[in-house]
N, C-alpha and C. Protein backbone atom coordinates (compact mmCIF):
# COMPACT_ATOMS: atom_id res chain seq x y z
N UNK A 1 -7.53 44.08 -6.81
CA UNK A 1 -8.32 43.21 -7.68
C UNK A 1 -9.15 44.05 -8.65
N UNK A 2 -10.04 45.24 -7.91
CA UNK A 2 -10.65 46.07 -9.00
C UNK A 2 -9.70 46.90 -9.93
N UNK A 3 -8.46 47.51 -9.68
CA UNK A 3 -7.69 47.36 -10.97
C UNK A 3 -7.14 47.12 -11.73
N UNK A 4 -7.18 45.49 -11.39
CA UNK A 4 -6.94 44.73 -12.51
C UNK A 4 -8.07 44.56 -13.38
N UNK A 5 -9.31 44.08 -12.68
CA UNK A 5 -10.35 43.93 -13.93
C UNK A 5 -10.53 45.12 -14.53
N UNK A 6 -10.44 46.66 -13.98
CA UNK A 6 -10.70 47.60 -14.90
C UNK A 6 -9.69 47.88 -15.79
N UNK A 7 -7.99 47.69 -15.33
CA UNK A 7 -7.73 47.44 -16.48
C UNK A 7 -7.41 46.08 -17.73
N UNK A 8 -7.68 45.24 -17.37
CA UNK A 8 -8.55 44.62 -18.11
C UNK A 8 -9.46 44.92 -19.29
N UNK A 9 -10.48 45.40 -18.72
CA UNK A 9 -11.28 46.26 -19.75
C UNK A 9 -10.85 47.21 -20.39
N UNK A 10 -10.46 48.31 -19.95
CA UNK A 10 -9.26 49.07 -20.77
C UNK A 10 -8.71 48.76 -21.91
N UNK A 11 -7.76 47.28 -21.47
CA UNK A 11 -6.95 47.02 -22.27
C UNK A 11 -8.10 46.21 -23.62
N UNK A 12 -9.25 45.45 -22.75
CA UNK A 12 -9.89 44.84 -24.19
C UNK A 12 -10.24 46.02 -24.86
N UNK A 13 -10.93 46.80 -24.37
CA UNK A 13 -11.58 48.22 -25.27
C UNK A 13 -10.59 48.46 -26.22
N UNK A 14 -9.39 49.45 -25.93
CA UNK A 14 -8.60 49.38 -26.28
C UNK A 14 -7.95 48.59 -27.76
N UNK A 15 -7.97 47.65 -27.50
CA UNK A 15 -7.79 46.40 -28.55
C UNK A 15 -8.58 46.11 -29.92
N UNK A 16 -10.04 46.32 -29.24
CA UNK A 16 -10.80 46.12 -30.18
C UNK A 16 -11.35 47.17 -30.77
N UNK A 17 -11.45 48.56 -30.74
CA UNK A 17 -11.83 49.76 -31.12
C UNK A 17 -11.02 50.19 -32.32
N UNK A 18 -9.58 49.63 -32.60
CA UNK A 18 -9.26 50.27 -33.97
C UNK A 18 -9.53 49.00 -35.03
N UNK A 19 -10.30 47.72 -34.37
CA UNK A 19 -11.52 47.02 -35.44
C UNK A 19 -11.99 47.85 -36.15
N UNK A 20 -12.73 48.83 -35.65
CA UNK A 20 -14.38 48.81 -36.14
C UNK A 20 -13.89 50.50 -36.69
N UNK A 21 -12.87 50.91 -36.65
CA UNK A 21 -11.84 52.22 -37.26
C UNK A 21 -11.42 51.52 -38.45
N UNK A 22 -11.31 50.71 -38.56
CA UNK A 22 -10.25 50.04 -39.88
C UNK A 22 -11.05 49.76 -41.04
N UNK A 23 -12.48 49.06 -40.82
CA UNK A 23 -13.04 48.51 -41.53
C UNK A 23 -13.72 49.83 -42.61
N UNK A 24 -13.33 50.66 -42.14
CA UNK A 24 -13.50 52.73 -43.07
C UNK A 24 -13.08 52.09 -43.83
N UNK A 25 -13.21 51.77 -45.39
CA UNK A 25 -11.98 52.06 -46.51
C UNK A 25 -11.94 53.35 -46.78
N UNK A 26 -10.75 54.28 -46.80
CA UNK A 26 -10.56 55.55 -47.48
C UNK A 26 -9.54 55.16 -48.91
N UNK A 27 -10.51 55.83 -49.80
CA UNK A 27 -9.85 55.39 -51.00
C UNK A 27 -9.40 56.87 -51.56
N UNK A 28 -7.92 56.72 -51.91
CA UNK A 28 -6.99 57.70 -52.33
C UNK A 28 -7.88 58.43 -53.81
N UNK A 29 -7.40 59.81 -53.43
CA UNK A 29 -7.96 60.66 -54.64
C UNK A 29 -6.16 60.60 -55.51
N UNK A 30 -6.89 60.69 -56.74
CA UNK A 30 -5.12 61.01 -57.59
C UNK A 30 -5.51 62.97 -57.88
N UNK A 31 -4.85 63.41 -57.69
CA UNK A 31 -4.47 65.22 -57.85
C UNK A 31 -3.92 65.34 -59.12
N UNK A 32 -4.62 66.39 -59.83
CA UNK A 32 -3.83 67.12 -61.23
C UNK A 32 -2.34 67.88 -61.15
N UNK A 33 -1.86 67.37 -61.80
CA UNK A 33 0.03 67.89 -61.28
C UNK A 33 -0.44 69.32 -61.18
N UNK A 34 0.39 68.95 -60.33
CA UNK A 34 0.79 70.84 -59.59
C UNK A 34 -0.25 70.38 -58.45
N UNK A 35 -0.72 69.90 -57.99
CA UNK A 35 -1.70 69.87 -56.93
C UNK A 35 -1.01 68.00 -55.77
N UNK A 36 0.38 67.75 -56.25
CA UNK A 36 0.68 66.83 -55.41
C UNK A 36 1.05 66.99 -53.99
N UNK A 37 0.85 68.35 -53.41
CA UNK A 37 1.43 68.30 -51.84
C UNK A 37 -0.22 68.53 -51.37
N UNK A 38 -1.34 68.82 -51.95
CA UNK A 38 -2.75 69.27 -51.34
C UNK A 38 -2.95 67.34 -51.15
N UNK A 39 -3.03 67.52 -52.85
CA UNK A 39 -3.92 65.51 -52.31
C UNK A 39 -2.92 64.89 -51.54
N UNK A 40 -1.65 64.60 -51.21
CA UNK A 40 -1.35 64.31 -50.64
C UNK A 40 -1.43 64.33 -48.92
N UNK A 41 -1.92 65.58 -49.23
CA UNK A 41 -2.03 65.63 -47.41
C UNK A 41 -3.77 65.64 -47.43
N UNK A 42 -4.52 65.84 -48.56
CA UNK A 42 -5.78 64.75 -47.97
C UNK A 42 -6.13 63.82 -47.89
N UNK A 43 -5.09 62.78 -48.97
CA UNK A 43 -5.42 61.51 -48.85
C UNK A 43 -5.03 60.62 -47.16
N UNK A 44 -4.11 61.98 -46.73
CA UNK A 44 -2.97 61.34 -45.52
C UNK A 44 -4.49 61.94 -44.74
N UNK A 45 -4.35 62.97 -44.28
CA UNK A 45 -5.85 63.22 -43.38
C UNK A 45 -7.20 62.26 -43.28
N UNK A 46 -7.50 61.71 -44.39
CA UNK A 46 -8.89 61.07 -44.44
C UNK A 46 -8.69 59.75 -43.53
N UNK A 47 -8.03 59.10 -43.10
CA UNK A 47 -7.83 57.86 -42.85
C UNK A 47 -7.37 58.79 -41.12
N UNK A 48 -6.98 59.88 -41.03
CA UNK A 48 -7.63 60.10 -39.39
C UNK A 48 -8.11 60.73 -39.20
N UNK A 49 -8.68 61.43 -39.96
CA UNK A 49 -10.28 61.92 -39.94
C UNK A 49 -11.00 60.79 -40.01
N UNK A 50 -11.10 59.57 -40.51
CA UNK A 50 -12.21 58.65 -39.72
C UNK A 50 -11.74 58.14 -38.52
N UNK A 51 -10.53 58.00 -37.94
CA UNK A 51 -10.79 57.46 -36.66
C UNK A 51 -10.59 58.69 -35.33
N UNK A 52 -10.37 60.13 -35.92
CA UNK A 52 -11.24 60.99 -34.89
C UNK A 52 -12.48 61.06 -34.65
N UNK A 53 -13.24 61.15 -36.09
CA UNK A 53 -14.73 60.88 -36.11
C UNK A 53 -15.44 60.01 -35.14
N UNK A 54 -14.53 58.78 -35.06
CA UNK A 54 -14.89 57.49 -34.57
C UNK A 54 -14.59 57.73 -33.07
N UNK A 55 -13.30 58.24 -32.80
CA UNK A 55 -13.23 58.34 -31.39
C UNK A 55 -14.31 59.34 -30.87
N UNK A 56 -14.43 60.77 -31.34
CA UNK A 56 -15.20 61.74 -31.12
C UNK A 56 -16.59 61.55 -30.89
N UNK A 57 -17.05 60.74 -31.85
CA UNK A 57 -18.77 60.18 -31.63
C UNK A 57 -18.72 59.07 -30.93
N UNK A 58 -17.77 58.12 -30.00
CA UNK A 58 -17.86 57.28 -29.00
C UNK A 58 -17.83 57.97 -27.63
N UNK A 59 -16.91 59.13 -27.56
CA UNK A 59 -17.23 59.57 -26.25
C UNK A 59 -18.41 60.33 -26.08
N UNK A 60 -19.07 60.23 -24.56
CA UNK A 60 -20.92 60.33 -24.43
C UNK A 60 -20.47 62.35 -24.07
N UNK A 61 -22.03 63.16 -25.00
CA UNK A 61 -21.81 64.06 -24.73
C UNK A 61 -21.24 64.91 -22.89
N UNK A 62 -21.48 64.20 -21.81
CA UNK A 62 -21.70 64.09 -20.41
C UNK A 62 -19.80 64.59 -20.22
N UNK A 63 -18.92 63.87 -21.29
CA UNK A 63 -17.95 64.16 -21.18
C UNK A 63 -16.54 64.37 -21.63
N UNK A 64 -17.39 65.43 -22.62
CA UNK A 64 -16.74 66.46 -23.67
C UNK A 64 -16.05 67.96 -22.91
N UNK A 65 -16.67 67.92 -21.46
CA UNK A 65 -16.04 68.79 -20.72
C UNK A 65 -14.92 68.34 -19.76
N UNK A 66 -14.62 66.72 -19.78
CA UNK A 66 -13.44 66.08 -19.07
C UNK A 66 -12.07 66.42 -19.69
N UNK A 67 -11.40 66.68 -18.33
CA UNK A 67 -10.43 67.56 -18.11
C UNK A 67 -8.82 66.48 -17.80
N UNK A 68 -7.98 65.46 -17.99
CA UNK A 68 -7.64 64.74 -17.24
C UNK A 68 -7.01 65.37 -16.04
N UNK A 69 -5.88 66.06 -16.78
CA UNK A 69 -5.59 67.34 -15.30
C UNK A 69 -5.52 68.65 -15.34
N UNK A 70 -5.76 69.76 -14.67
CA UNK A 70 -6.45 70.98 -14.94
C UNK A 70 -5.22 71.30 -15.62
N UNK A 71 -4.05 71.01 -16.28
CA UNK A 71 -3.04 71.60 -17.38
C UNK A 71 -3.53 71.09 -18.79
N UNK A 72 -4.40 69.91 -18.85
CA UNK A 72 -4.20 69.51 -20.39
C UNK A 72 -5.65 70.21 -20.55
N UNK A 73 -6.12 69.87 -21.85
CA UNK A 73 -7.71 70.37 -22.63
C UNK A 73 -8.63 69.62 -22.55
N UNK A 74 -9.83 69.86 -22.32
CA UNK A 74 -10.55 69.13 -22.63
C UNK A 74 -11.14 68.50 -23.53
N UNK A 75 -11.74 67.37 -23.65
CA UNK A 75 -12.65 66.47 -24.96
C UNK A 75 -13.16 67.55 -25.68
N UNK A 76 -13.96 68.58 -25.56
CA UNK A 76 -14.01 69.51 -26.20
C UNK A 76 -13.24 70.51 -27.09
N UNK A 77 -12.00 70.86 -26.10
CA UNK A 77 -11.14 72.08 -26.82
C UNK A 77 -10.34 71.05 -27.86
N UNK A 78 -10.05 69.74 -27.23
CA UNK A 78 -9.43 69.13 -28.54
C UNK A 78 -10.39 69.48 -29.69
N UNK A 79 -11.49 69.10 -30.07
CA UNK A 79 -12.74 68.97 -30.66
C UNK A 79 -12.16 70.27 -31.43
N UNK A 80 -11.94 71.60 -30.77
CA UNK A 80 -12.12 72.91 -31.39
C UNK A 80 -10.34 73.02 -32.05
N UNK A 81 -9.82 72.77 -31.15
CA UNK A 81 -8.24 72.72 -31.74
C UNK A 81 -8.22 72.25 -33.23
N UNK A 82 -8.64 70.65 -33.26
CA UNK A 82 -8.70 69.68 -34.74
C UNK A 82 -9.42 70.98 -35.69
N UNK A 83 -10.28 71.42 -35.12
CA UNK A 83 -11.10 71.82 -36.37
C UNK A 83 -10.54 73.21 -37.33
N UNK A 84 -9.79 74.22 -36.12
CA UNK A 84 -9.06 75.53 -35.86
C UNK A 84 -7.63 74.43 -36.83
N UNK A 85 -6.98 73.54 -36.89
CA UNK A 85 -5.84 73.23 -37.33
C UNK A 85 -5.98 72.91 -38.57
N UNK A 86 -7.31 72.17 -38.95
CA UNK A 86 -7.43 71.71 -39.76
C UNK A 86 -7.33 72.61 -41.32
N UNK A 87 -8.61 73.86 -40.50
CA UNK A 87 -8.52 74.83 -41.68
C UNK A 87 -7.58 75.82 -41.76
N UNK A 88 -6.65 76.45 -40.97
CA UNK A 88 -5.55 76.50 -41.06
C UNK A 88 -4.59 76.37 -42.11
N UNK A 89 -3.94 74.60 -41.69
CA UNK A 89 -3.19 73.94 -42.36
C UNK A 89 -3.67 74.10 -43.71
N UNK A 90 -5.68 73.79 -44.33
CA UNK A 90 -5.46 73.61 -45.69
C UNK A 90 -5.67 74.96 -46.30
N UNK A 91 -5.98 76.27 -45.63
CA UNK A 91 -5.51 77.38 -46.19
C UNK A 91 -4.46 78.16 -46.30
N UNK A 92 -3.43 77.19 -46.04
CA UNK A 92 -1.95 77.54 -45.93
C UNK A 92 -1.82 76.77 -47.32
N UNK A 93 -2.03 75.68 -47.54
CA UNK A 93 -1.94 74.92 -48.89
C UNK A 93 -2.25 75.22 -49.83
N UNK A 94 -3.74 75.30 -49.54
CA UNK A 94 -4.42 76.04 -50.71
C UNK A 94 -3.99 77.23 -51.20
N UNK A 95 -3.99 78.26 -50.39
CA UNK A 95 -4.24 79.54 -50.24
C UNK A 95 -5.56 80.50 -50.45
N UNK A 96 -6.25 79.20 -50.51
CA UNK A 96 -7.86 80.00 -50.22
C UNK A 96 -8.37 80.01 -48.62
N UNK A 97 -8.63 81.41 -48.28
CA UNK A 97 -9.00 82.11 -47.03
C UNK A 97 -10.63 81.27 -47.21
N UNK A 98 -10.82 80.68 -45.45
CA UNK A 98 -12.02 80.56 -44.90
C UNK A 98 -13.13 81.42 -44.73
N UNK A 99 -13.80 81.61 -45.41
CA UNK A 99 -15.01 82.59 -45.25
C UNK A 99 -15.46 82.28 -43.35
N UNK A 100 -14.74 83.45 -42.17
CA UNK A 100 -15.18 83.30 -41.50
C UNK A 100 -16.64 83.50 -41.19
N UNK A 101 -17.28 82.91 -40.00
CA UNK A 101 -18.98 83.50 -39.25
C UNK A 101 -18.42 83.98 -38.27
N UNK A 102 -19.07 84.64 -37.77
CA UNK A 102 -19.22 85.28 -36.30
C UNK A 102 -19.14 84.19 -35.37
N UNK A 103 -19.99 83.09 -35.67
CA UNK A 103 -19.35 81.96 -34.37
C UNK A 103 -17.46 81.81 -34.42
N UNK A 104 -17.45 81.84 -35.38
CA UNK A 104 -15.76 81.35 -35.73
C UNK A 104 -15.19 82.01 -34.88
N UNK A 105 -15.37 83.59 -34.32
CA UNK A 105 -14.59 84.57 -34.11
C UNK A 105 -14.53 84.70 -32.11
N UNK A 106 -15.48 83.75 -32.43
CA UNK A 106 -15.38 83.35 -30.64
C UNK A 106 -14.63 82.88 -30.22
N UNK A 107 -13.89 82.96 -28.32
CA UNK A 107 -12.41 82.45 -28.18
C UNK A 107 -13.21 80.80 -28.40
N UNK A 108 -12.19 80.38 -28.08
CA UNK A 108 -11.78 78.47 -28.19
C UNK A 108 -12.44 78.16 -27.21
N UNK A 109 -12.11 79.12 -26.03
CA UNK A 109 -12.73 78.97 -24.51
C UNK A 109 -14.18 78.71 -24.31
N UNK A 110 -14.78 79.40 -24.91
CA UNK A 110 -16.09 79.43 -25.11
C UNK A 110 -16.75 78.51 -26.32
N UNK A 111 -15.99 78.18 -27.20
CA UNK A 111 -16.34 77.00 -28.29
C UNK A 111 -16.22 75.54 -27.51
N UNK A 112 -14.87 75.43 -26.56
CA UNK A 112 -14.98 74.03 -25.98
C UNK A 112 -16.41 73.73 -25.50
N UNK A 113 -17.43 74.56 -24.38
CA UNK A 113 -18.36 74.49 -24.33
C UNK A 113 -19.44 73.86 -24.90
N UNK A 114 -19.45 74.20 -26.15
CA UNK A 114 -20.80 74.13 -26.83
C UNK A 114 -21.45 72.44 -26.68
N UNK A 115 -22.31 71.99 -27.23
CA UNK A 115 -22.82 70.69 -27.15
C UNK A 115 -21.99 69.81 -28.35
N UNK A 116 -22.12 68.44 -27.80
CA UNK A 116 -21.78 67.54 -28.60
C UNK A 116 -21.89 67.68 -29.54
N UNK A 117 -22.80 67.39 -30.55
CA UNK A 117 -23.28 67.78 -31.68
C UNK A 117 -23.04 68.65 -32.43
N UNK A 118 -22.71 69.75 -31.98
CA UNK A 118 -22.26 71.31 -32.27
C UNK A 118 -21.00 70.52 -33.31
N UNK A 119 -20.10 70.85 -32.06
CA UNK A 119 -18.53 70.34 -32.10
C UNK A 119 -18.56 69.55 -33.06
N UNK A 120 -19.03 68.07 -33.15
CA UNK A 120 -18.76 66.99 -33.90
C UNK A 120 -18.97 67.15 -35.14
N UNK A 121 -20.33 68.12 -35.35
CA UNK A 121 -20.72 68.49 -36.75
C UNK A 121 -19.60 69.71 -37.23
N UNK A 122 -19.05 70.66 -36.63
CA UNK A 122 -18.03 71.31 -37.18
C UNK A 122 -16.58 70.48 -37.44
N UNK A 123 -16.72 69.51 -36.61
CA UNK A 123 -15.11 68.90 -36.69
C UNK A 123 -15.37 68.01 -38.33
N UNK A 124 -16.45 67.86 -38.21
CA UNK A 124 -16.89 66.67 -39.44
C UNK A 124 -16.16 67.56 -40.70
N UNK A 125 -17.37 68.77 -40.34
CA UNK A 125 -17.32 69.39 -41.77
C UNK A 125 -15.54 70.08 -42.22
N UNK A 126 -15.00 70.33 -40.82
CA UNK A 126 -13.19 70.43 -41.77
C UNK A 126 -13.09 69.56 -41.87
N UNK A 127 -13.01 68.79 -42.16
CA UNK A 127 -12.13 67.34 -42.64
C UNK A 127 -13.02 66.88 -43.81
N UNK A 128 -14.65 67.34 -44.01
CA UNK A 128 -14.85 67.23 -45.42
C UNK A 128 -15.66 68.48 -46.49
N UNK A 129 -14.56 69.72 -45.61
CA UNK A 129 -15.61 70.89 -46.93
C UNK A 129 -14.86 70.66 -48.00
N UNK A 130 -15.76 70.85 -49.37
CA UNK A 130 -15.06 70.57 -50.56
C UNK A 130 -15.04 72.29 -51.30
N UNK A 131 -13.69 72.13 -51.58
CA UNK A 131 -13.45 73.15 -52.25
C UNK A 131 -12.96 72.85 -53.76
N UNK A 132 -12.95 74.31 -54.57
CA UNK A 132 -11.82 74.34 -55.38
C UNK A 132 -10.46 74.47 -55.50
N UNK A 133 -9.42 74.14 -55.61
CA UNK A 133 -8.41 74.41 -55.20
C UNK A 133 -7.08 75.00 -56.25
N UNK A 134 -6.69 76.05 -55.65
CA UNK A 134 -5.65 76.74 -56.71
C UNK A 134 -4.79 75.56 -57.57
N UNK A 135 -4.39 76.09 -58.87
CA UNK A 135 -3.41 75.26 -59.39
C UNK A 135 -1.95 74.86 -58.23
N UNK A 136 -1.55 75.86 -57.92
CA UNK A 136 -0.23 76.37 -57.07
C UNK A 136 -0.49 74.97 -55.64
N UNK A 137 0.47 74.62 -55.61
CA UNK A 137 0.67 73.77 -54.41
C UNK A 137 1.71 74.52 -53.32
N UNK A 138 2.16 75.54 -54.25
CA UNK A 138 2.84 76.59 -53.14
C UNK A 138 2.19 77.88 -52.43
N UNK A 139 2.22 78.17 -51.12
CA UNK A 139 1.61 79.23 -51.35
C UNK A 139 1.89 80.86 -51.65
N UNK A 140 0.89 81.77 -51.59
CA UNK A 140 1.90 82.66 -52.54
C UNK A 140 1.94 83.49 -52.11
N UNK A 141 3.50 84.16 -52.65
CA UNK A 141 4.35 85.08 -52.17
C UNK A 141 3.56 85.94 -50.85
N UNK A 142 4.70 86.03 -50.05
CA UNK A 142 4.24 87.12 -48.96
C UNK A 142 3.15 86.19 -48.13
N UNK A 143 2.80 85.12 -47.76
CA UNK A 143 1.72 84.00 -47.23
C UNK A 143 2.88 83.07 -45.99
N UNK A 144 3.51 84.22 -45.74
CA UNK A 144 4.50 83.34 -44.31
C UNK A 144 3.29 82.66 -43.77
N UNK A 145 2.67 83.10 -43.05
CA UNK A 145 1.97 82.61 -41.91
C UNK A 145 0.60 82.36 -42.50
N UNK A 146 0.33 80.95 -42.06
CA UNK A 146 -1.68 80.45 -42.38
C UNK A 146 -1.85 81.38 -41.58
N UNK A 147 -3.11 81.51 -42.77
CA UNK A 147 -4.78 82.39 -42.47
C UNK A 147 -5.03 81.80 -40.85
N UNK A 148 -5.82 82.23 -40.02
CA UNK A 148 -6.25 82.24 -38.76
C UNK A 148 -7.22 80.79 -38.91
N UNK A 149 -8.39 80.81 -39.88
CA UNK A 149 -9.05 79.74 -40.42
C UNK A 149 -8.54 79.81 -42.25
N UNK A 150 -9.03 78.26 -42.66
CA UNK A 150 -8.96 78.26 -44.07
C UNK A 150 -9.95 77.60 -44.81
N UNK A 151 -9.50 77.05 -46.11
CA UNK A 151 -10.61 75.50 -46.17
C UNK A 151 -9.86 74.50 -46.54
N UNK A 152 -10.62 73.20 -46.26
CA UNK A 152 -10.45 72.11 -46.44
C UNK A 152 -9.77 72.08 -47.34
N UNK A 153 -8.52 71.05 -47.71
CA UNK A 153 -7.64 70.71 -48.69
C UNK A 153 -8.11 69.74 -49.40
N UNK A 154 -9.01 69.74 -50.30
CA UNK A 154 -9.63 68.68 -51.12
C UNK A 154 -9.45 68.96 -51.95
N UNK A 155 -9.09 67.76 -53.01
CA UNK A 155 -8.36 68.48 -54.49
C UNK A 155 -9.66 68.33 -55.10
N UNK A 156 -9.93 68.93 -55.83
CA UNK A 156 -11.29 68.96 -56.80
C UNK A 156 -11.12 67.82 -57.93
């Protein structure tokens, strides 16, 4: 009987949580030619960058260190993964290198850690540092592999 009503709840939660995700309008940027694969993949990012945001600031700091089973990551390392992919990916696009900090250069291991707040405010800010961004939508020559970090893919 108790897991039915819990899932129950589940399932209403569930249901009603990409409500209050939806009601975001993200309104499309248009990109200066030569810049159609950057806006494109920020206009595609912004719309889940608000409903990570949304998931990320619903779960209570208490359990950002939940684990489901000791093989997957925690609420946290996701937290650090998104943010590590994010800039990445748009300094692979761009081809403008992330001005690392010294926090940056810490393992992941030790970033899952940090406090709520920490995390949420770094995850925020990849998904909205604004840069300038090269003409080139390709990146250039000899750039096999993204930078370690990058910046945000925002077309100017």
């Amino acid at each position: 009987m108790k897991t039915r009503i819990g899932l129950a709840a589940l399932v209403s939660i569930v249901g009603v949580a990409p409500i209050g995700a939806q009601s975001q309008l993200i309104v499309p940027r248009v990109g200066a030619p030569g810049q159609l694969i950057t806006t494109a993949l920020y206009n595609e990012s912004q719309q889940y960058a608000a409903w990570l945001m949304t998931a990320f600031d619903s779960i209570p700091a208490d359990k950002y260190g939940f684990r489901p089973t000791p093989a997957q990551m925690s609420v946290g390392a996701v937290a650090v993964h998104l943010e590590f992919a994010n800039y990445a990916l748009c300094s692979y696009f761009s081809g403008t290198p992330y001005p690392m900090t010294a926090r940056d250069s810490l393992p992941d291991s030790v970033k899952a850690h940090w406090p709520k707040d920490t995390l949420s405010a770094r995850l925020r800010a990849s998904f909205q540092a604004p840069v300038s961004m090269s003409s080139s939508t390709v990146p250039p020559s000899g750039y096999d592999q993204p930078d370690v970090h990058g910046v945000c893919c925002q077309p100017t």
